[in-house]
Protein backbone atom coordinates (compact mmCIF):
# COMPACT_ATOMS: atom_id res chain seq x y z
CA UNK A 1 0.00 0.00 0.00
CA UNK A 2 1.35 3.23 -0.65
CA UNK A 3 1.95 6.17 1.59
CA UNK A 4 -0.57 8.73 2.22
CA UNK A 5 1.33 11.60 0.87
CA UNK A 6 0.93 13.26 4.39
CA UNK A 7 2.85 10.78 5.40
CA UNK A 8 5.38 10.96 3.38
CA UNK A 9 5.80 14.48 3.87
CA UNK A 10 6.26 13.92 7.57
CA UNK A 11 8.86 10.71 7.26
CA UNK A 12 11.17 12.93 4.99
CA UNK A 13 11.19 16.00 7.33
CA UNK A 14 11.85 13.38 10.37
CA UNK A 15 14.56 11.45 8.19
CA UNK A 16 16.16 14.83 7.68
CA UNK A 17 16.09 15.77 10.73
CA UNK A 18 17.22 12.44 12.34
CA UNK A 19 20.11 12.52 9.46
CA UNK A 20 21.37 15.90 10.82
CA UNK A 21 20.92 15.20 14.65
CA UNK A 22 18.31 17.15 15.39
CA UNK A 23 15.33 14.94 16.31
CA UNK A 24 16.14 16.48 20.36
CA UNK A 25 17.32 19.77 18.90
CA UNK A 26 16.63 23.93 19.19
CA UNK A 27 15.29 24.24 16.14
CA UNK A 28 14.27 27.91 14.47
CA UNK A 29 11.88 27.98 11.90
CA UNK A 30 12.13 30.60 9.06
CA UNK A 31 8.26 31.38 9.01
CA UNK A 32 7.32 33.53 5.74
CA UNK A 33 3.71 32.60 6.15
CA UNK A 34 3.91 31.14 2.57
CA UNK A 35 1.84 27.63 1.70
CA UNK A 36 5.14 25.97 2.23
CA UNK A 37 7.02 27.34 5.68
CA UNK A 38 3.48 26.71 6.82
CA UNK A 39 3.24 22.78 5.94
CA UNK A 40 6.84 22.74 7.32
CA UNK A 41 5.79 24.64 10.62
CA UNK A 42 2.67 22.16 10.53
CA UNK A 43 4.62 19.03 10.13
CA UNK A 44 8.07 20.70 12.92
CA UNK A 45 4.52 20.06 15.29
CA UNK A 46 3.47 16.99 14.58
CA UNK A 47 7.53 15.97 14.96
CA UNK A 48 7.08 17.26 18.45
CA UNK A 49 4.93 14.77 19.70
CA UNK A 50 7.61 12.04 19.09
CA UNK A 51 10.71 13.66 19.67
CA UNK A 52 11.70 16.40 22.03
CA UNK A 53 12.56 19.29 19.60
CA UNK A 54 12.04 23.00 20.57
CA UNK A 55 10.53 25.17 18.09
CA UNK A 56 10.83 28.82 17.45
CA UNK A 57 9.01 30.45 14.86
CA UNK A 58 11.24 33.79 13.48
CA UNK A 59 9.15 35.70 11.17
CA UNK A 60 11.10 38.45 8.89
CA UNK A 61 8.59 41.17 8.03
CA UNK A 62 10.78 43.23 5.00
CA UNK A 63 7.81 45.58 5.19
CA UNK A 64 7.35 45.59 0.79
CA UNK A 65 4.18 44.13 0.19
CA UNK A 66 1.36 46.53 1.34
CA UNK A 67 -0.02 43.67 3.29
CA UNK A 68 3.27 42.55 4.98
CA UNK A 69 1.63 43.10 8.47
CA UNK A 70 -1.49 40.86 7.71
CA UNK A 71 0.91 38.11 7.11
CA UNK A 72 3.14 38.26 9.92
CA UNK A 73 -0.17 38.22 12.37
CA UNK A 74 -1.17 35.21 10.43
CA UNK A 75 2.07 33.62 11.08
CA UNK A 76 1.60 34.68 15.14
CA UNK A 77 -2.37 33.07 14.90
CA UNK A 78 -0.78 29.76 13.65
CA UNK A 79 1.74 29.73 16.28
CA UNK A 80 -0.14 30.51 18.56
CA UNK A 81 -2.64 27.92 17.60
CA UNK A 82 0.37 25.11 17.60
CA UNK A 83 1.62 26.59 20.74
CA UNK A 84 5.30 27.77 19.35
CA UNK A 85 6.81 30.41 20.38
CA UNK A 86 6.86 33.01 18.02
CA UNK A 87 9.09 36.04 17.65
CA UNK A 88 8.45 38.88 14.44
CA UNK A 89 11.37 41.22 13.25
CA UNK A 90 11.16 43.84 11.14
CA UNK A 91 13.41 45.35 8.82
CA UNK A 92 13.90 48.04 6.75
CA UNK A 93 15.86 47.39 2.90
CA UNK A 94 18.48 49.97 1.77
CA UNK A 95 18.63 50.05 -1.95
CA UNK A 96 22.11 48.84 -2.88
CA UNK A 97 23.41 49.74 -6.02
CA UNK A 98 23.71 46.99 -8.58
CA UNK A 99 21.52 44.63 -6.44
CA UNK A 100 18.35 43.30 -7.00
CA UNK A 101 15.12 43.91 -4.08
CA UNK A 102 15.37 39.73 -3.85
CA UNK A 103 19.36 39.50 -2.93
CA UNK A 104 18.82 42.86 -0.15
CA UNK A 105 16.11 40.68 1.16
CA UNK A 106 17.61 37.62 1.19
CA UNK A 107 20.74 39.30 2.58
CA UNK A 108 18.24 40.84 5.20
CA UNK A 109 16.82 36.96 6.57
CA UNK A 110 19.73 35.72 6.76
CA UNK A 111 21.54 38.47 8.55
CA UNK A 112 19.07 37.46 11.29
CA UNK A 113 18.95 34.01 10.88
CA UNK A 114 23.05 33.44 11.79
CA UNK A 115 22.55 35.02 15.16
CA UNK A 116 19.60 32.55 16.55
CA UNK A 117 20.22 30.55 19.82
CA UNK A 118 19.49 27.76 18.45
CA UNK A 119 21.02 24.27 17.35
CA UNK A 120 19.62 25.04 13.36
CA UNK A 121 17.38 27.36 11.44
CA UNK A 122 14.79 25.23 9.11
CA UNK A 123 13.99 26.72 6.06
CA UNK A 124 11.09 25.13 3.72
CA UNK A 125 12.95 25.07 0.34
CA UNK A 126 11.79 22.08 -2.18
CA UNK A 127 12.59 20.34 -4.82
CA UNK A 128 11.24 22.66 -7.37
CA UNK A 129 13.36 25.54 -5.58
CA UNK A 130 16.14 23.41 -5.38
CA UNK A 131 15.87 23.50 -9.40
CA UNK A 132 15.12 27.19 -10.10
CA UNK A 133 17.99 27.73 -8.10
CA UNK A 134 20.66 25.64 -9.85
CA UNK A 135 18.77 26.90 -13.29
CA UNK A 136 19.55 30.80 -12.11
CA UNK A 137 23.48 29.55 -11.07
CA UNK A 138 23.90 27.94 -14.25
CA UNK A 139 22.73 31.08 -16.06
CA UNK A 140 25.00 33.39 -13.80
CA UNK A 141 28.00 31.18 -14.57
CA UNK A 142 28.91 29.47 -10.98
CA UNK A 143 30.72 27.13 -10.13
CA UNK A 144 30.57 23.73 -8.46
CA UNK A 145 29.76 25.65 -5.44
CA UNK A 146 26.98 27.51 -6.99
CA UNK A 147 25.74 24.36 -9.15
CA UNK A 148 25.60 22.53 -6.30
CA UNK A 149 23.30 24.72 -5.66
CA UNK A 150 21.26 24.13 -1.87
CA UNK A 151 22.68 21.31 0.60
CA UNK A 152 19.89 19.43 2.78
CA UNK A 153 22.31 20.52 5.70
CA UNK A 154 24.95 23.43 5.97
CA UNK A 155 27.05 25.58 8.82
CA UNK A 156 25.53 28.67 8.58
CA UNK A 157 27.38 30.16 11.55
CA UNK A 158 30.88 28.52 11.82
CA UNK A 159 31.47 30.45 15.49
CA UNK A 160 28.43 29.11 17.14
CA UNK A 161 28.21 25.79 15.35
CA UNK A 162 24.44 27.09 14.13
CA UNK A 163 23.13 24.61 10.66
CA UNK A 164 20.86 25.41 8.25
CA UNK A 165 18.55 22.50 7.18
CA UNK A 166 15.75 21.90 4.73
CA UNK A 167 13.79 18.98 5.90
CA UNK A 168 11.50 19.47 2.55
CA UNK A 169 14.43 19.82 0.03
CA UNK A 170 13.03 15.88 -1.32
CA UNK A 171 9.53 16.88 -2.07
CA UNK A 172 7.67 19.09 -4.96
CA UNK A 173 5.64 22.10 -4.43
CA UNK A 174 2.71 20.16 -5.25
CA UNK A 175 3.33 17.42 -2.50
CA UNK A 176 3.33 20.64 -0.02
CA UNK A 177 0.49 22.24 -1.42
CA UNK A 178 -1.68 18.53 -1.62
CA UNK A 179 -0.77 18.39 1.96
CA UNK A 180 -1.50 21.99 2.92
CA UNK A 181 -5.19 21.46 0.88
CA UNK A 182 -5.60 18.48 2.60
CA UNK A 183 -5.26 19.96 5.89
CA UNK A 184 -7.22 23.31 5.31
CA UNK A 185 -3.73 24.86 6.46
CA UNK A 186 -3.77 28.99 6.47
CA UNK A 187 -1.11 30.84 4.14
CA UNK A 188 -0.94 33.65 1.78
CA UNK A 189 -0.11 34.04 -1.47
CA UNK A 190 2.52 36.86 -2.15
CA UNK A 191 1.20 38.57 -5.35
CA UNK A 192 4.88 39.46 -6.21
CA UNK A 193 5.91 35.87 -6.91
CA UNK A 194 3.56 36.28 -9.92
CA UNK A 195 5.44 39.04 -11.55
CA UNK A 196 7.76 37.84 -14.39
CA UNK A 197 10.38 40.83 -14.28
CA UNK A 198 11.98 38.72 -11.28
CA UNK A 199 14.02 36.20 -12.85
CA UNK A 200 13.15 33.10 -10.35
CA UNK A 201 9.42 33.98 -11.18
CA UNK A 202 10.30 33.77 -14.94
CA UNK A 203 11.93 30.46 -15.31
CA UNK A 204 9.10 29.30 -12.88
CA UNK A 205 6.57 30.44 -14.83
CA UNK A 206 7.82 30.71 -18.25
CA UNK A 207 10.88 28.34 -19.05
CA UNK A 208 10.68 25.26 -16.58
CA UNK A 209 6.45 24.38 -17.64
CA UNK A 210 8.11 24.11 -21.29
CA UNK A 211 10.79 21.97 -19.48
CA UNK A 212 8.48 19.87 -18.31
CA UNK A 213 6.79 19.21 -20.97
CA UNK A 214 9.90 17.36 -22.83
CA UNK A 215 11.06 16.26 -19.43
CA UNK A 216 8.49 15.36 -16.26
CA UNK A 217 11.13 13.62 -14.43
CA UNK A 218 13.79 16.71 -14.78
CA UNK A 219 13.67 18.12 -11.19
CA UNK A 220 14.55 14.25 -9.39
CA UNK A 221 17.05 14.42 -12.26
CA UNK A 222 18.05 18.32 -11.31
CA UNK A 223 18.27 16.96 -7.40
CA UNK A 224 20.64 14.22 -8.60
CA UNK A 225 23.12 16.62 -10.34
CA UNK A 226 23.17 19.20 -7.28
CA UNK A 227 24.21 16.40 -5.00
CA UNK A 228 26.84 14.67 -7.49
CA UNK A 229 28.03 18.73 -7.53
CA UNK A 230 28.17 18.60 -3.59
CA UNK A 231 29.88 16.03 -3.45
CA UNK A 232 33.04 17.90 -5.13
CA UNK A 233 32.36 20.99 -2.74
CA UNK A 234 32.68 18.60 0.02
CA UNK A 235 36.10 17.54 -1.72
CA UNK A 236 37.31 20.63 -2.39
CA UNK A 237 36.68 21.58 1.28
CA UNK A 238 38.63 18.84 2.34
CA UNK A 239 41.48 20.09 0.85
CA UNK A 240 40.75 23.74 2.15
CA UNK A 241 40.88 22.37 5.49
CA UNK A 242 44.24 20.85 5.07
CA UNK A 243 45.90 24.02 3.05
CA UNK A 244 44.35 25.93 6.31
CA UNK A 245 46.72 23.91 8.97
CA UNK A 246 49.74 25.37 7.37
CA UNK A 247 48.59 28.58 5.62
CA UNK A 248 45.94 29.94 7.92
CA UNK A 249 46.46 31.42 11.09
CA UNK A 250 44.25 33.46 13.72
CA UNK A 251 42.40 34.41 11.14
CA UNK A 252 44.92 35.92 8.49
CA UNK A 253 46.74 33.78 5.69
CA UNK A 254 50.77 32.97 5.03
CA UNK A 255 51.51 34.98 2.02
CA UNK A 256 54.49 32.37 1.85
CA UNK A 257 52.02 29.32 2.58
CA UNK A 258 50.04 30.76 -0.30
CA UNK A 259 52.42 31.11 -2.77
CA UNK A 260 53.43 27.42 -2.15
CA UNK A 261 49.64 26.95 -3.53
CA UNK A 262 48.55 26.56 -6.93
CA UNK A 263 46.32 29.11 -7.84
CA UNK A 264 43.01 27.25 -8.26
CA UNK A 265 44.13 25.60 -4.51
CA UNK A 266 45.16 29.52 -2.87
CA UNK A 267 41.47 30.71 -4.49
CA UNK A 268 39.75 27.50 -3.14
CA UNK A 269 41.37 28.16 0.67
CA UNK A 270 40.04 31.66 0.50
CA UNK A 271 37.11 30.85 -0.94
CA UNK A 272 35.98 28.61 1.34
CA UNK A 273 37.30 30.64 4.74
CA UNK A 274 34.93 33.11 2.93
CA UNK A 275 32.07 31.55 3.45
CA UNK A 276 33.03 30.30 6.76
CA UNK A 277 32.83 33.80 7.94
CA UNK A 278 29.84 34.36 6.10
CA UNK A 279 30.79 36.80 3.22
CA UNK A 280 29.46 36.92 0.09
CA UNK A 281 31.97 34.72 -2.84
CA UNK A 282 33.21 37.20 -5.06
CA UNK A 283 33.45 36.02 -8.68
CA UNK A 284 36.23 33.46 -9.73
CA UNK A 285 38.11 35.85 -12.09
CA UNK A 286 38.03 38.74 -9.69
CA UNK A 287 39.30 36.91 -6.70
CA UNK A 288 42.34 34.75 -8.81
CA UNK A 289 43.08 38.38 -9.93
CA UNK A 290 43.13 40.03 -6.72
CA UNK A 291 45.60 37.01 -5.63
CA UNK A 292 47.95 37.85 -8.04
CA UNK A 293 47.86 41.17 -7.36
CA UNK A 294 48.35 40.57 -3.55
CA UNK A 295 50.87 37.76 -3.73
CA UNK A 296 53.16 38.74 -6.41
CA UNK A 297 53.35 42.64 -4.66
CA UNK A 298 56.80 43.88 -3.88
CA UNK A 299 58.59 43.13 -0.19
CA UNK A 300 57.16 45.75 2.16
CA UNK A 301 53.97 46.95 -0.11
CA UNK A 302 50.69 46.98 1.80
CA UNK A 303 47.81 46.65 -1.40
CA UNK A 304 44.68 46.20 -0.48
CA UNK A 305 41.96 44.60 -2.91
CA UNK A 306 38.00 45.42 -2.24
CA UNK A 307 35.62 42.55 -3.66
CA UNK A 308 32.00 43.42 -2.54
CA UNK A 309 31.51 42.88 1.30
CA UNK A 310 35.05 41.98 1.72
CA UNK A 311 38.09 43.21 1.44
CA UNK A 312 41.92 41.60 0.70
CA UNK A 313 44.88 43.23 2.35
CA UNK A 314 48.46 42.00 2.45
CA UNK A 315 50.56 43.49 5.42
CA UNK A 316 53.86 42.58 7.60
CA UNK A 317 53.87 38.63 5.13
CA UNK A 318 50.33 37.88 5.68
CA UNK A 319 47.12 37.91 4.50
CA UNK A 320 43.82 39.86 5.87
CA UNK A 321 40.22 39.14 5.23
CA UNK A 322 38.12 42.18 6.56
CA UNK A 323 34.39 43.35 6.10
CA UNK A 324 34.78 45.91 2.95
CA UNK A 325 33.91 49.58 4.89
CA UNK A 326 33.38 52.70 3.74
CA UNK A 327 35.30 55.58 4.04
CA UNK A 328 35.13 57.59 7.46
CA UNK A 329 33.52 60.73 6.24
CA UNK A 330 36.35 63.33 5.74
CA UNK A 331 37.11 66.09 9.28
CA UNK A 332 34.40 64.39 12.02
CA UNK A 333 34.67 64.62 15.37
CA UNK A 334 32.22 64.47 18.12
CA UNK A 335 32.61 66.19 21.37
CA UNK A 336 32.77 64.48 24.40
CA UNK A 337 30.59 65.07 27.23
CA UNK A 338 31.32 62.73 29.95
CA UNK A 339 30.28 59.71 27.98
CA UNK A 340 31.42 55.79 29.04
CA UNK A 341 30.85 54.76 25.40
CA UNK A 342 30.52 56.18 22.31
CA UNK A 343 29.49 55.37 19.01
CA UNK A 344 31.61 56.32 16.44
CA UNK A 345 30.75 57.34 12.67
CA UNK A 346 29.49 54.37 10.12
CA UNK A 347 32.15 52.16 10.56
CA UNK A 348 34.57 53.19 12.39
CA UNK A 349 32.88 50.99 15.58
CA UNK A 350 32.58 52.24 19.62
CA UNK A 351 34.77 53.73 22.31
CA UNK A 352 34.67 52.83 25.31
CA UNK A 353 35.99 55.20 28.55
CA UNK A 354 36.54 52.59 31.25
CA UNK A 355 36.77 54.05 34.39
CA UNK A 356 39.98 53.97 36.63
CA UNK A 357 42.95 54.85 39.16
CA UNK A 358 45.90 56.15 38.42
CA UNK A 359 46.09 55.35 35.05
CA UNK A 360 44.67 56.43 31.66
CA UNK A 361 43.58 59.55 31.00
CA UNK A 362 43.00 62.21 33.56
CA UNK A 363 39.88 63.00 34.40
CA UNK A 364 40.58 66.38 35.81
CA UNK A 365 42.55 67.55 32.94
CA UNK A 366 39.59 65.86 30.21
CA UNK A 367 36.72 67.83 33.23
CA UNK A 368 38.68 71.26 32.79
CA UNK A 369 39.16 71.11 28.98
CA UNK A 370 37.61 70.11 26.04
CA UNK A 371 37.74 66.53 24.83
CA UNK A 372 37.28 65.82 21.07
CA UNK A 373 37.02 62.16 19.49
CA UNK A 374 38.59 62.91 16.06
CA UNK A 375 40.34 61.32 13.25
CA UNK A 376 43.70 62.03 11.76
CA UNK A 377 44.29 64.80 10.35
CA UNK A 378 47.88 65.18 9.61
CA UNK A 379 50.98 66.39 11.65
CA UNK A 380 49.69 65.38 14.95
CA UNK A 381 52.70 64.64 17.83
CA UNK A 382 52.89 62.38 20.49
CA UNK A 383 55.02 62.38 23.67
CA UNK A 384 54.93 58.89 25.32
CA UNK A 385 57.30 59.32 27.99
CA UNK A 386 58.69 62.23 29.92
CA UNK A 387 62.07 61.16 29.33
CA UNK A 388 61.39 60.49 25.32
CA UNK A 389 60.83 63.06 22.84
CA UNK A 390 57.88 63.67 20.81
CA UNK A 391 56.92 61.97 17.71
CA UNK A 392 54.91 62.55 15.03
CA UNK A 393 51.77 59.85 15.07
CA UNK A 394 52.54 58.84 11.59
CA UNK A 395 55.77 57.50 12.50
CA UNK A 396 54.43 55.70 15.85
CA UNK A 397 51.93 53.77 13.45
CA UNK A 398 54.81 52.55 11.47
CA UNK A 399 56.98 51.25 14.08
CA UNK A 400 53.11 50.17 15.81
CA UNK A 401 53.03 48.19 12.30
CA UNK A 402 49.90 49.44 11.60
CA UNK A 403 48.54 49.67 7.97
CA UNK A 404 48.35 52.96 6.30
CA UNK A 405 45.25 51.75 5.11
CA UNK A 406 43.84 51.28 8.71
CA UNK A 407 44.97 54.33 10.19
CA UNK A 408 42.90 57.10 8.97
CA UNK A 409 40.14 54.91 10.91
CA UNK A 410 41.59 54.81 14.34
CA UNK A 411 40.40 57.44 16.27
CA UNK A 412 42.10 59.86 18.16
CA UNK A 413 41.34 61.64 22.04
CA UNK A 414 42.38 65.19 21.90
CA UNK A 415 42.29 67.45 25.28
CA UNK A 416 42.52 70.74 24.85
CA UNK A 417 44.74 71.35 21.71
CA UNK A 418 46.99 68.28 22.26
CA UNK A 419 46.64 64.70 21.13
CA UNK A 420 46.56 62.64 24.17
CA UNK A 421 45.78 59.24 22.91
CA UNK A 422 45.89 57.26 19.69
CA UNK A 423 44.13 54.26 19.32
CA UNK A 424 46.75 51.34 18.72
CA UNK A 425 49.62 53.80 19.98
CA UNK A 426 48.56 54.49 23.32
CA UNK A 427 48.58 57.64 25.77
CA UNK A 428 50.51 60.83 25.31
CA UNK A 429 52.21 61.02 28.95
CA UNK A 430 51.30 64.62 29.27
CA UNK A 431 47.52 63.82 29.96
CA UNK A 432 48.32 60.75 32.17
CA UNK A 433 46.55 60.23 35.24
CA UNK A 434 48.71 60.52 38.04
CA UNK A 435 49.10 58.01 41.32
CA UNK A 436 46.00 58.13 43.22
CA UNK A 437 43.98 60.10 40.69
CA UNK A 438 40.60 59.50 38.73
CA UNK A 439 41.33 58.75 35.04
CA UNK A 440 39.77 56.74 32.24
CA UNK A 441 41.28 54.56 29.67
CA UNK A 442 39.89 54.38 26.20
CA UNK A 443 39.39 50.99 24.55
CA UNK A 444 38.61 51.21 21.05
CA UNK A 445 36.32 48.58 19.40
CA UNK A 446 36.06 48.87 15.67
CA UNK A 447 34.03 46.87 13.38
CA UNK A 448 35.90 44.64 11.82
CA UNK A 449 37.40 43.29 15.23
């Protein structure tokens, strides 16, 4: 007898689950409100009964569609009907040049979904996603990586351990909605996955029915490729992890370990410590260029490469990966008025004034003048001892070995009309607190720390 097709809805979701651990998991459910995170929130319930998984519901409201709050009070009505906790966020979507609305959204979800307590974040992606997606990656030009298009079960936060899973990756978008019909489920319909100008919409709508036609059995067939495709990435991640042992370190990589590389094995280690920091892969071209660039620069040059969200830099024989910032906007300062912490410009990060005794910064001379927060800007002196001369800041952030391209972001406490402490220098031994006296010592906490 076959399977009611409930049923086999709920045995794949369990298999998944049991396949990635996580039948006594934390488990955080992406909740759109669409036909299929619904069946998947429906059938995360009936897994409940069985096994001890905790569900959260996490419900990202971009705030587009005109009835964007209808939906996410939907989505708290079927929680609340289920009895799973359910939390909404809302979010607003900066246009970003060169990007389409469905990447800043996308971006948006996920930003939020990396930083869940939980053991996993379950999305509802199917089979028919599964081959729109590797369609669109095949039409952009990827790679195995992109071909391979979406795993059953990924890291999606490397420092916290946090997976990604899609227990309904094996099934069609019909299975979900016979099963959604079947059980007079609620969901809504978002009227923009109708419009053709969005690509996904037009090879749903337009190229894969004619697909289809030719070839019924092409998204099992699809599913097959992806994983045969995986099954490289996981190779080719195998050998990133053993270039890493040698040629990463604390975060930055041996520019001599790297040149021991071939090329396509230096761009697969920094590919794939990319994405275990969660940046966005920059195209294959651009990043074998920017190696080139960075590992065939002369002894002592400090280039720096921008690619998207992330930037390259070489400096002092190694390697950086940083978040790509923009620059600090040109003469700002903010005036200090007895502040613990404050928050610098966009990008530049916090300072903090901890509070303290006889050391740091004196509080008497910072009460009886005034204190900027400042960036560089040129000629500024230092005196960090009373027996040392003074020194010119741009020569203290050489011997400091700081990047020039780093330094016009490190701020700067001024007192009065003297500089009296650099970030990554230190304190200017004229504004010292003395023995005994009140004084607080900046800690500067920048972004990209």
């Amino acid at each position: 007898m076959r399977a009611h097709p409930d049923d086999r809805l709920l045995e794949n979701a369990t298999d998944a689950l049991r396949s990635a651990g996580l039948l006594q998991a934390r488990i955080t459910l992406g909740l759109s409100g669409g036909v299929d995170s619904m069946v998947l929130l429906n059938l995360l319930a009936a897994i409940r009964l069985t096994h001890p998984i905790q569900i959260h519901a996490l419900h990202v409201n971009h705030q587009i569609s005109p009835r964007a709050d209808q939906w996410a009070g939907l989505c708290a009505e079927r929680c609340a009907e289920l009895s799973v906790e359910f939390q909404e966020v809302r979010v607003t979507l900066p246009p970003r040049a060169g990007e389409s609305l469905e990447a800043i959204a996308r971006d948006a979800r996920y930003a939020h979904f990396r930083v869940q307590a939980s053991d996993a974040v379950a999305l509802a992606h199917h089979m028919d996603d599964q081959a729109e997606t590797l369609l669109l990656q095949l039409l952009r030009g990827a790679g195995a990586h992109g071909l391979a298009a979406m795993p059953v079960v990924r890291v999606l936060n490397a420092q916290t351990g946090l997976k990604l899973i899609r227990p309904l990756l094996s099934v069609t978008r019909a299975d979900i909605q016979a099963y959604a019909k079947h059980r007079a489920l609620p969901w809504v319909d978002d009227e923009s996955n109708a419009d053709v100008k969005f690509d996904r919409n037009f090879l749903r709508h337009r190229v894969l029915p004619c697909i289809a036609e030719r070839f019924p059995g092409y998204r099992q067939t699809w599913l097959r490729a992806s994983r045969n495709l995986g099954d490289l990435v996981d190779l080719a991640d195998e050998v990133a992890r053993a270039d890493a042992i040698d040629a990463l370190h604390e975060g930055s990589f041996s520019i001599a370990a790297l040149r021991e590389l071939t090329l396509p094995r230096a761009r697969n280690l920094v590919r794939w410590h990319l994405a275990q920091q969660g940046f966005a892969m920059p195209g294959r071209e651009r990043l074998g260029e920017a190696l080139r660039q960075l590992l065939q620069a002369r002894p002592g040059a400090q280039p720096r490469v921008v690619l998207g969200s992330v930037q390259l830099a070489r400096h002092r024989g190694q390697l950086l990966l940083m978040p790509a910032m923009p620059a600090p906007p040109s003469g700002w300062q903010i005036a200090w008025g007895g502040e613990g912490e404050l928050d610098l410009p966009p990008g530049l990060g916090r300072l903090r004034l901890e509070a303290t005794t006889g050391e740091g910064l004196s509080q008497k001379l910072m009460n009886q003048n005034r204190v900027l927060i400042r960036g560089r800007l040129g000629g500024e002196r230092m005196k960090l001892a009373p027996d040392r001369p003074s020194r010119t800041l741009k020569n203290l952030f050489q011997e400091a070995g700081i990047p020039h391209w780093r330094r016009d972001r490190m701020p700067l406490v001024c007192i009065g009309a003297g500089l009296a402490w650099a970030a990554g220098v230190g304190l200017d031994c004229r504004f010292e607190a003395q023995p005994g006296e009140s004084g607080l010592q900046p800690h500067w906490v920048p972004v990209d720390s």
